[in-house]
N, C-alpha and C. Protein backbone atom coordinates (compact mmCIF):
# COMPACT_ATOMS: atom_id res chain seq x y z
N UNK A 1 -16.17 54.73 228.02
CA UNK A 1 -14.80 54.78 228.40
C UNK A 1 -14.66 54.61 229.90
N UNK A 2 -13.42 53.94 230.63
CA UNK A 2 -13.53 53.45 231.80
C UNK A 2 -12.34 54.59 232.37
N UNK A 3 -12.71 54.65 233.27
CA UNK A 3 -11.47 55.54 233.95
C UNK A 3 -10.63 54.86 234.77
N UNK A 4 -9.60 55.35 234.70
CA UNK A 4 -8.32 54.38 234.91
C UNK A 4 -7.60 55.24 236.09
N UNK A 5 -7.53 55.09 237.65
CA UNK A 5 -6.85 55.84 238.24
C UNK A 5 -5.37 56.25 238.19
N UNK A 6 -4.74 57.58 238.53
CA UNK A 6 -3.11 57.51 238.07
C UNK A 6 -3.04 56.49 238.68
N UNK A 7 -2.76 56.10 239.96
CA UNK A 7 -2.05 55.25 240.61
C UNK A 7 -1.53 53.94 240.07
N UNK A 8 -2.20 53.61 239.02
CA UNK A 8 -2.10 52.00 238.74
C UNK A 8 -0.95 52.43 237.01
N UNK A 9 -0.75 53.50 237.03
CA UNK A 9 0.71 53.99 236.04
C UNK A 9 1.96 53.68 237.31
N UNK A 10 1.65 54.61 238.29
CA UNK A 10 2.75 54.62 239.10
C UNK A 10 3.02 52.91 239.26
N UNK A 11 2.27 52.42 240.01
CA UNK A 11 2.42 50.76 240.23
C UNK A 11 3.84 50.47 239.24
N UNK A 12 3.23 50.63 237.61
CA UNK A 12 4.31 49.98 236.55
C UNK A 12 5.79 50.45 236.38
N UNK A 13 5.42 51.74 236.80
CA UNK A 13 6.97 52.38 237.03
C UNK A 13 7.55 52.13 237.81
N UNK A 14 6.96 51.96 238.71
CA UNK A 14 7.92 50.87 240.41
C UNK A 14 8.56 49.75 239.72
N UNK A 15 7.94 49.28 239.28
CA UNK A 15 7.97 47.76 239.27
C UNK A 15 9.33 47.47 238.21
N UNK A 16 8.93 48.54 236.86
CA UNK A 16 9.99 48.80 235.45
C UNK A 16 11.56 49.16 236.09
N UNK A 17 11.27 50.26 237.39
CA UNK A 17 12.37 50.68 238.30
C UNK A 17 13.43 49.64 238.80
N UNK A 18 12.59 48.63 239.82
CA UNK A 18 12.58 47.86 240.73
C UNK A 18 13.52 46.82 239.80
N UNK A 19 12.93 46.41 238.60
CA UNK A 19 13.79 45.22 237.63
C UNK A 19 15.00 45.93 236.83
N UNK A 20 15.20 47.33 236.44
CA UNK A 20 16.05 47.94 236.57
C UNK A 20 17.36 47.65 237.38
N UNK A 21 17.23 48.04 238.59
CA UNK A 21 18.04 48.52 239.24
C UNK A 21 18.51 46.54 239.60
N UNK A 22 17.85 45.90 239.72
CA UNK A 22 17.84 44.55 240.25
C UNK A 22 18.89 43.63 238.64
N UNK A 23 18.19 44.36 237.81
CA UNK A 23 19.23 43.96 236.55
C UNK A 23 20.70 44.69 236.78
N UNK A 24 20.96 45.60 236.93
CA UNK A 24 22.17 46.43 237.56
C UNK A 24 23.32 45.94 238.63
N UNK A 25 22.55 45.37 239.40
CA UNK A 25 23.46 44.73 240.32
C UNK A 25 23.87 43.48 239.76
N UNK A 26 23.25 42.46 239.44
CA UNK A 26 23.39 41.68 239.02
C UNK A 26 24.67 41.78 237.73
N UNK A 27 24.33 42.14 237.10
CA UNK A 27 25.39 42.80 235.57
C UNK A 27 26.67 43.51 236.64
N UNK A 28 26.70 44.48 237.93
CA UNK A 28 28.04 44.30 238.49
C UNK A 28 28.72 43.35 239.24
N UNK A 29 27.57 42.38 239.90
CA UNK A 29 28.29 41.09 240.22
C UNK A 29 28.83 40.45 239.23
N UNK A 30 28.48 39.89 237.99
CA UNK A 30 29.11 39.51 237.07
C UNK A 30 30.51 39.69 236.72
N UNK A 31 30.47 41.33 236.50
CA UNK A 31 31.63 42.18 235.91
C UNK A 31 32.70 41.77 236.99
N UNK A 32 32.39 42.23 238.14
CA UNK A 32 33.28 42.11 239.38
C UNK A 32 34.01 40.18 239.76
N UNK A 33 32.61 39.61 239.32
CA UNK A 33 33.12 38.01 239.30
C UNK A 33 34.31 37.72 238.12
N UNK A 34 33.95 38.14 236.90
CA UNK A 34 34.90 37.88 236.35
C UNK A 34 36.58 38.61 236.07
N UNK A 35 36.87 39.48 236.78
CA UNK A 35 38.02 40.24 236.85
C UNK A 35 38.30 40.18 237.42
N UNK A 36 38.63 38.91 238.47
CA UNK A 36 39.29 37.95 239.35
C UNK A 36 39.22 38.77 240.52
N UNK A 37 40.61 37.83 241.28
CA UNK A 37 40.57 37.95 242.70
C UNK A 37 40.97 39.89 243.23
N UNK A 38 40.37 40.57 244.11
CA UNK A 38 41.17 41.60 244.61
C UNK A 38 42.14 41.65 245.28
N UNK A 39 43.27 42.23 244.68
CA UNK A 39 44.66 43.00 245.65
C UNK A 39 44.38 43.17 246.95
N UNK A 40 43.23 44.12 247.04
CA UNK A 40 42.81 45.27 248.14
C UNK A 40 42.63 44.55 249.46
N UNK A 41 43.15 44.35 250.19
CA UNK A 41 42.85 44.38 251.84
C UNK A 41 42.36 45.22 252.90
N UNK A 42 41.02 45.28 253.87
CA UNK A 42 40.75 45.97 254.72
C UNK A 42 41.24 45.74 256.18
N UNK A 43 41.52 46.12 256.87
CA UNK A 43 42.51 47.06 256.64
C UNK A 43 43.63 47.40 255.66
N UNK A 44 44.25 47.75 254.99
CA UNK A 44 45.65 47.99 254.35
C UNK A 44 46.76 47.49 255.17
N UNK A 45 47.47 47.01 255.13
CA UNK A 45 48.43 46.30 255.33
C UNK A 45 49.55 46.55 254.89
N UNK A 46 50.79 46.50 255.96
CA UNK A 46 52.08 46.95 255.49
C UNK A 46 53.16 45.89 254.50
N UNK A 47 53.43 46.12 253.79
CA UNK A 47 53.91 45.24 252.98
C UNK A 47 54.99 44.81 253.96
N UNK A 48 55.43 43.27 253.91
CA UNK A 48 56.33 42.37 254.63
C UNK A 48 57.87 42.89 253.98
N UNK A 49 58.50 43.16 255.01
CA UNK A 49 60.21 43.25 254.77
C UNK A 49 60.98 41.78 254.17
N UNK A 50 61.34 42.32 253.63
CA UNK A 50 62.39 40.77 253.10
C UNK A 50 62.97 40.42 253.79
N UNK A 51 63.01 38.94 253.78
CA UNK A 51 63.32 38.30 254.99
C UNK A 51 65.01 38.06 254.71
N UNK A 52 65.26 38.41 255.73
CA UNK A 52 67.37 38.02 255.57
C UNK A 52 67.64 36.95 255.86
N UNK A 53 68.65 36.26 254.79
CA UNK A 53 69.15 34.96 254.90
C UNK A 53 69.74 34.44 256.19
N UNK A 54 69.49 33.42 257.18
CA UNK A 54 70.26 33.02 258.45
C UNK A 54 71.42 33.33 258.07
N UNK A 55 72.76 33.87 259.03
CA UNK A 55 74.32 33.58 258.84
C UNK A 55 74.05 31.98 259.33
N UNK A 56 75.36 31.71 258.73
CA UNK A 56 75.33 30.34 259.63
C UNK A 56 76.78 30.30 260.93
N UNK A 57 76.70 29.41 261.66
CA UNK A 57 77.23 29.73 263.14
C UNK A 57 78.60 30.34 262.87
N UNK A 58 79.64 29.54 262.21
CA UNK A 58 80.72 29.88 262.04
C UNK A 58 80.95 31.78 261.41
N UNK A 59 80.03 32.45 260.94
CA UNK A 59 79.86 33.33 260.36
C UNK A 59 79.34 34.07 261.74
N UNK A 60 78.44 33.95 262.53
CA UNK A 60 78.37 34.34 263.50
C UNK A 60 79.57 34.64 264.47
N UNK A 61 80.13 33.60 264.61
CA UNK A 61 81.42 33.45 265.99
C UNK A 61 82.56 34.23 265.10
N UNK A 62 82.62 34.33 264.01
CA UNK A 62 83.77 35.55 263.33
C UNK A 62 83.44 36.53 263.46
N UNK A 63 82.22 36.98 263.19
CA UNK A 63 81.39 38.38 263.28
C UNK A 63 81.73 39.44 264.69
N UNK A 64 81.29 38.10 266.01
CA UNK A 64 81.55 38.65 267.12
C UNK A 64 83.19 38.40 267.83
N UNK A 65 83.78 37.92 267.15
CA UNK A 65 84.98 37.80 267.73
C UNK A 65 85.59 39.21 267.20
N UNK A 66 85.44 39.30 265.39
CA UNK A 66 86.05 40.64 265.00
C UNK A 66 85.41 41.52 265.89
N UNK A 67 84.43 41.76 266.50
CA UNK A 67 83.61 42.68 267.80
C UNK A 67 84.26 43.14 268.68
N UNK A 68 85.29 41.74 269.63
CA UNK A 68 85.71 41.70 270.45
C UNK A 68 85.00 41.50 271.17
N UNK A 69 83.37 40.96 271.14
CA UNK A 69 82.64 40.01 271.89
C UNK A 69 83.66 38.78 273.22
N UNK A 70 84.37 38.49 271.80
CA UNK A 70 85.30 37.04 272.57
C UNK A 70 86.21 36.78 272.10
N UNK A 71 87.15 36.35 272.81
CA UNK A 71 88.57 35.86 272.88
C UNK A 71 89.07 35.58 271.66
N UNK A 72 90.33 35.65 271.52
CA UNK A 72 91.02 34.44 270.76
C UNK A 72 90.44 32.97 270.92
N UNK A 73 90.63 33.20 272.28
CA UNK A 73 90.76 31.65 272.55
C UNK A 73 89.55 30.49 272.73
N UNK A 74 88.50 31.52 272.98
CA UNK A 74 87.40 31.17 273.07
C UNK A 74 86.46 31.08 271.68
N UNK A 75 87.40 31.25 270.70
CA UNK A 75 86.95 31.55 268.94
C UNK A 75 87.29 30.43 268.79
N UNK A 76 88.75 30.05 269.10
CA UNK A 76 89.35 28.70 268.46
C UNK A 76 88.67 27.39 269.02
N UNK A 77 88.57 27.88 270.38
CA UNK A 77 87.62 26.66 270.79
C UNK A 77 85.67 26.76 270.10
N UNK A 78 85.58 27.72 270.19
CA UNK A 78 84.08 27.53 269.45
C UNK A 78 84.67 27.21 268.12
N UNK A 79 85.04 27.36 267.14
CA UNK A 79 85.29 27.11 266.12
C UNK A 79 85.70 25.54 265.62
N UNK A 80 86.72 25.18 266.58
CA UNK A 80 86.71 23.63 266.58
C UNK A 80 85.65 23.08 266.83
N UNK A 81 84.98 23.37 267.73
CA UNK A 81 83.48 22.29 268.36
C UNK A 81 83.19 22.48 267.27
N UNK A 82 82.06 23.72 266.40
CA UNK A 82 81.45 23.72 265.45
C UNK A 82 81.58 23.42 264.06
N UNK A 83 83.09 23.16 264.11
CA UNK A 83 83.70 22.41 262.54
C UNK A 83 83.55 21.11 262.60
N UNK A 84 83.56 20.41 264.52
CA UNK A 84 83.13 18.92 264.65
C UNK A 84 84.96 18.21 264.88
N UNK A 85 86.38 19.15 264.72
CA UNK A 85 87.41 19.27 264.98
C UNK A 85 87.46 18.72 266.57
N UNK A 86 87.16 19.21 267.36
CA UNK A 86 87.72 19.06 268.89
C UNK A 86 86.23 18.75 269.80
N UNK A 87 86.92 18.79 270.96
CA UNK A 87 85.74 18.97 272.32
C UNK A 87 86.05 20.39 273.20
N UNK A 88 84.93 21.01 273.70
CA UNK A 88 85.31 22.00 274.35
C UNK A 88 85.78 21.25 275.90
N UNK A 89 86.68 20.64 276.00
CA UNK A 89 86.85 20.19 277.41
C UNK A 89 88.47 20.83 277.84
């Protein structure tokens, strides 16, 4: 009978370990590949405010006239230019 040192058991258990754990990762790359793209961002990130529709000009120059920004008169004349009505001259 030949004698067989422990050491060369341990060797196989490394090795049984080693393809283990190497099968493991592999099987969570998979899992992780197929359950698509992540949400998650590093840093976290504040979700974007909704963006508000432009007024458009004429909606503007009422806005600030009801203000008292500006005139009467200076409404009627912005208001003509921007309807394409008059010249500011």
């Amino acid at each position: 009978m030949m004698f067989e040192p422990p050491a060369v058991h341990w060797f196989w258990i490394f090795w049984i370990g080693v393809i283990f754990l190497v099968g493991l990762a592999v099987l969570i790359a998979v899992i992780r590949g197929l359950s698509g793209p992540s949400q998650q961002t590093f840093p976290p990130t504040a979700p974007m405010p909704p963006s508000q529709p432009s007024e458009a000009p004429l909606d503007i120059l009422a806005r600030r006239f009801a203000k008292g920004e500006i005139t009467a008169e200076e409404y009627r004349k912005a208001r003509d230019l921007l309807s394409g009505g008059g010249s500011p001259s």
